[in-house]
Protein backbone atom coordinates (compact mmCIF):
# COMPACT_ATOMS: atom_id res chain seq x y z
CA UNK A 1 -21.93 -11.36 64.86
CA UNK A 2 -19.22 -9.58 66.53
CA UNK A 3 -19.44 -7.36 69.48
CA UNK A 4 -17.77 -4.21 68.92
CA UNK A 5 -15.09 -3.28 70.91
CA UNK A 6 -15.05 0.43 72.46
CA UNK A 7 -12.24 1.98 72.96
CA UNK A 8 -10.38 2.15 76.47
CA UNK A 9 -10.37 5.90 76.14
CA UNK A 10 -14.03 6.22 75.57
CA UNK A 11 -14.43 4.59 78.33
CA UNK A 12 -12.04 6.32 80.76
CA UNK A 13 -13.89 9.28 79.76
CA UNK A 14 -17.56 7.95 80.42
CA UNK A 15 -16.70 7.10 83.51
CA UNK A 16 -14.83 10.75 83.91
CA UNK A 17 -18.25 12.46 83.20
CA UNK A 18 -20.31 10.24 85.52
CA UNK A 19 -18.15 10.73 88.15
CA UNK A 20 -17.50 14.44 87.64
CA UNK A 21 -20.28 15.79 85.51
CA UNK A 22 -19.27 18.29 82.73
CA UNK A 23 -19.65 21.24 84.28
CA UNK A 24 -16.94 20.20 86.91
CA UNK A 25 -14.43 18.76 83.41
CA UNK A 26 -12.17 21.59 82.39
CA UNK A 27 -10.32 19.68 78.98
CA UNK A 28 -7.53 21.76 77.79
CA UNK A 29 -6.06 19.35 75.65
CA UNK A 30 -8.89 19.58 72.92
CA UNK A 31 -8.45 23.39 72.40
CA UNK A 32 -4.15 23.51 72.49
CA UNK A 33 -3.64 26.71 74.64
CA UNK A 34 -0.64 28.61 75.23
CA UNK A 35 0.64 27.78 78.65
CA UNK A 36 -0.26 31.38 79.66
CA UNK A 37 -3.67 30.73 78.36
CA UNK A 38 -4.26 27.62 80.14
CA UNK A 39 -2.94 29.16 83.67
CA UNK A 40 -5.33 31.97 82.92
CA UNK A 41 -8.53 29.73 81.43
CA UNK A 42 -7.39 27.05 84.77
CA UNK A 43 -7.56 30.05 87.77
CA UNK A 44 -10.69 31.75 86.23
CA UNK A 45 -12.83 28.38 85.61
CA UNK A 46 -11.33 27.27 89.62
CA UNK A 47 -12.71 30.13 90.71
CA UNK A 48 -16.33 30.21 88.88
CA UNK A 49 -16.76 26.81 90.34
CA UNK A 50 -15.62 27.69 93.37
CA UNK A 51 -18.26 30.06 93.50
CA UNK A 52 -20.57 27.47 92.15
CA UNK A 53 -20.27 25.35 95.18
CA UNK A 54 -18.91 22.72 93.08
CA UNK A 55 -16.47 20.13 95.60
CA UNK A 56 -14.11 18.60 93.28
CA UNK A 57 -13.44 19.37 89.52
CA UNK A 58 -11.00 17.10 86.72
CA UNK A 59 -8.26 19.47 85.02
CA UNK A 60 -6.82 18.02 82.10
CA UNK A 61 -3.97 19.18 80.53
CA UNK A 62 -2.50 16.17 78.37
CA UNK A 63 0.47 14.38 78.80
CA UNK A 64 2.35 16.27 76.59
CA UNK A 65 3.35 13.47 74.31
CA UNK A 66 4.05 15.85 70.66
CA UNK A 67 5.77 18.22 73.33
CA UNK A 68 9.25 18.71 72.95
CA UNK A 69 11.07 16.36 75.55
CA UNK A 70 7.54 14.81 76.35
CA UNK A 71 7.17 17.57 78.45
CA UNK A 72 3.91 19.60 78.30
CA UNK A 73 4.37 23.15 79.00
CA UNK A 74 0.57 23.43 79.70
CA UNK A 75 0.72 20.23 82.70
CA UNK A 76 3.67 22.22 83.75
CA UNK A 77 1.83 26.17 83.83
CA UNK A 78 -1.02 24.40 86.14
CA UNK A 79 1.44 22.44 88.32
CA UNK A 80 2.95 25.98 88.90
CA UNK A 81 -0.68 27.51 89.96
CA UNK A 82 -1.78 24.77 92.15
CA UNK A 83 0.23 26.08 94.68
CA UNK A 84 -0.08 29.43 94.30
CA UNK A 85 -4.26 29.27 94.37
CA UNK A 86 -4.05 26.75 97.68
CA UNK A 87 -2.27 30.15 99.26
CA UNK A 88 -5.06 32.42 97.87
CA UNK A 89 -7.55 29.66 99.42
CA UNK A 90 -9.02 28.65 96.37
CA UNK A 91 -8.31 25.49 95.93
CA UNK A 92 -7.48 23.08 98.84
CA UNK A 93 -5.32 19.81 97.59
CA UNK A 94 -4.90 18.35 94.37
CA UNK A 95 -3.89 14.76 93.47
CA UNK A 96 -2.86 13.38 89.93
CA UNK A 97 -5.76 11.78 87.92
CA UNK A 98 -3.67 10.05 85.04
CA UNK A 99 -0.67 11.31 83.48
CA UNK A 100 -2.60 14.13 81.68
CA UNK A 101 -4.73 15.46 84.36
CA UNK A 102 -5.30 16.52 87.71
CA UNK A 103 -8.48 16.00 90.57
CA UNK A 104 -8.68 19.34 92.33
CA UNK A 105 -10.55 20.10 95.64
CA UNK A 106 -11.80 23.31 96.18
CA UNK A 107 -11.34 25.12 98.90
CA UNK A 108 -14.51 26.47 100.86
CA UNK A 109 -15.63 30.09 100.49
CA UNK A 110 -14.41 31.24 103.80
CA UNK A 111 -11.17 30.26 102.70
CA UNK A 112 -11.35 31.90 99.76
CA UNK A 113 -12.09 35.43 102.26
CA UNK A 114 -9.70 34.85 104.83
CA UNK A 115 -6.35 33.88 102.47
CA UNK A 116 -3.70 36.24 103.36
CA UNK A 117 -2.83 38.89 100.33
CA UNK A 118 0.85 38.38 99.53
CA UNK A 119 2.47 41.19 97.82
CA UNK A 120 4.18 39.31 95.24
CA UNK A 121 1.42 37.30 94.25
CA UNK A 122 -0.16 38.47 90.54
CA UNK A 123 -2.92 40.98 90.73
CA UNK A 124 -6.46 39.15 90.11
CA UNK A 125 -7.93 40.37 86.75
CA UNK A 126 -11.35 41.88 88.52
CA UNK A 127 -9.93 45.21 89.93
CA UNK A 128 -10.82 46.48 93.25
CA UNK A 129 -13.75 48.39 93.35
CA UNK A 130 -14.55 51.78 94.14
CA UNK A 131 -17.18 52.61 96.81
CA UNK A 132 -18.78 53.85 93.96
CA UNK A 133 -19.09 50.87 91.77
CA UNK A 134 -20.66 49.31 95.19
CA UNK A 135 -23.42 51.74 94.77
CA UNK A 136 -24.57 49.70 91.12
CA UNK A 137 -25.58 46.84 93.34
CA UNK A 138 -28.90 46.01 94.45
CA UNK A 139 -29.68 47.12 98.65
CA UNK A 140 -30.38 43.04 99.31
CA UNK A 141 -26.61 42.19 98.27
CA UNK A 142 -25.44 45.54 99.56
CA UNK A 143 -26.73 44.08 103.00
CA UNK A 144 -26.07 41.14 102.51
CA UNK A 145 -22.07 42.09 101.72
CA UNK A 146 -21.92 44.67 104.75
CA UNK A 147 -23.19 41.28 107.56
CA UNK A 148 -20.60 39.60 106.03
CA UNK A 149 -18.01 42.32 106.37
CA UNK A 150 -18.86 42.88 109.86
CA UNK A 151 -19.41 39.23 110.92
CA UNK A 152 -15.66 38.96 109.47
CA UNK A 153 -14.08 41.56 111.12
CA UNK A 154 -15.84 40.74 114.57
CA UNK A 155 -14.21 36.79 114.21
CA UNK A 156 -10.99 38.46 114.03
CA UNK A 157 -11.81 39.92 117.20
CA UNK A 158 -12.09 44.08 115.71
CA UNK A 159 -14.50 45.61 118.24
CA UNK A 160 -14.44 48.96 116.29
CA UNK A 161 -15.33 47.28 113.23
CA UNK A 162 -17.50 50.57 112.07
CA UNK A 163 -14.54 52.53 110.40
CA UNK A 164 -13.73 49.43 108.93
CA UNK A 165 -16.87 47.87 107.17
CA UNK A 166 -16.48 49.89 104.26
CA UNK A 167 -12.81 48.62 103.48
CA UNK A 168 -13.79 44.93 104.31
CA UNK A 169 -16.82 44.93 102.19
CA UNK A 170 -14.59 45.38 99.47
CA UNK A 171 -12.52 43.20 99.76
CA UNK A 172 -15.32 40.64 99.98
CA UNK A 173 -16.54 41.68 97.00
CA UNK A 174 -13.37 41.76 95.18
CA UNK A 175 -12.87 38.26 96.50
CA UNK A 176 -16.04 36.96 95.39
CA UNK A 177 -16.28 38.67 92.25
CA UNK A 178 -13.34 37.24 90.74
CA UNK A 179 -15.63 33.99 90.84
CA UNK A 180 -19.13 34.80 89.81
CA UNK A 181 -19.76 34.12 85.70
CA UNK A 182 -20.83 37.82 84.80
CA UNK A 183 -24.54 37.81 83.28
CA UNK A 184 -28.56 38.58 83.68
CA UNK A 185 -27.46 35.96 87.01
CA UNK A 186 -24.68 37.35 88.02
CA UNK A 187 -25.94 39.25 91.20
CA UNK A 188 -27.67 36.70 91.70
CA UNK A 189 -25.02 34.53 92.40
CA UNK A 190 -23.13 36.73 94.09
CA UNK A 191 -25.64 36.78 97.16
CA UNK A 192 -25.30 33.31 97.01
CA UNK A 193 -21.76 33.27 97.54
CA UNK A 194 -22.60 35.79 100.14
CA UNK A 195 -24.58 33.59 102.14
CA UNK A 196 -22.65 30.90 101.61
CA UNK A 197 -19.64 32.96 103.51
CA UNK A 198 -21.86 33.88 106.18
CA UNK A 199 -23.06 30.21 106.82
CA UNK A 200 -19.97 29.43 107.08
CA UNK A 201 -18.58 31.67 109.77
CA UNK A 202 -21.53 30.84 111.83
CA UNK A 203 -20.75 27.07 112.13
């Protein structure tokens, strides 16, 4: 009786999964986006895991093979990104994984919070909040988001940081936000991002 072979691809991607898990496999080859799509699908999903404490995640985009040239416009959207979230401090290097996708490392949450804002940079999708959408949020994560804001501003060295806690905390929260899968959870796992941040700038 013969053995049957299994295919090399099957394998590449069983050993993909063990390595990686699923939750940290992002395949946008299987559902063809736009290369719009994919930049906007690639920064949001970066960012949830992010969040999610997750320390490197497997992008793949395809080689691009049925693409005119052999080009793929969606391996060339995320190449464009890369750099872009690295400056926003969401992602910290990236290396190529096989022709058709990428190994990303995250970056850490503080670098997420202390990324300079460049001007020309896109807008992220979550808006800034109002001081009075702060107000929906329970008093534990309230707290929890004002130590943060004023353990940030005093490692910048701000010794008045009072008339300035309001501003910082959201921006933290706008920050964070952006990365936190809404839901029953979502709170949640937004204090956990907050002490996360706070860990951080205490080591």
């Amino acid at each position: 009786m013969r053995s049957r072979r299994i295919p090399l691809h099957s394998v590449l991607n069983a050993l993909d999964e063990a390595t990686f898990g699923l939750k940290n496999i992002l395949n946008l080859r299987e559902s063809l986006p736009t290369a719009a799509d994919a930049r906007f699908r690639v920064e949001a999903w970066l960012r949830e895991r992010q969040v999610s404490r997750a320390s490197e995640v497997l992008v793949i985009t395809g080689r691009g093979n049925q693409s005119p040239n052999g080009v793929s416009p969606v391996r060339e959207a995320i190449v464009g990104l890369l750099p872009s979230l690295r400056r926003r401090g969401v992602v910290s290097e990236w290396r190529e994984h096989s022709p058709g996708s990428f190994v990303v490392k995250l970056g850490s949450i503080s670098s997420l919070l202390d990324a300079p804002r460049r001007k020309r940079e896109r807008k992220p999708s979550t808006p800034i909040p109002s001081p009075r959408s702060l107000e929906g949020l329970e008093s534990s994560t309230l707290s929890l988001l004002r130590r943060l804001a004023v353990r940030s501003l005093e490692s910048l060295g701000v010794r008045d940081s009072a008339s300035f806690v309001e501003a910082e905390m959201l921006s933290k929260f706008n920050s964070l936000a952006a990365g936190v899968t809404p839901g029953a959870e979502g709170e949640t796992r937004l204090r956990d991002a907050i002490k996360d941040a706070l860990e951080q700038l205490d080591e």
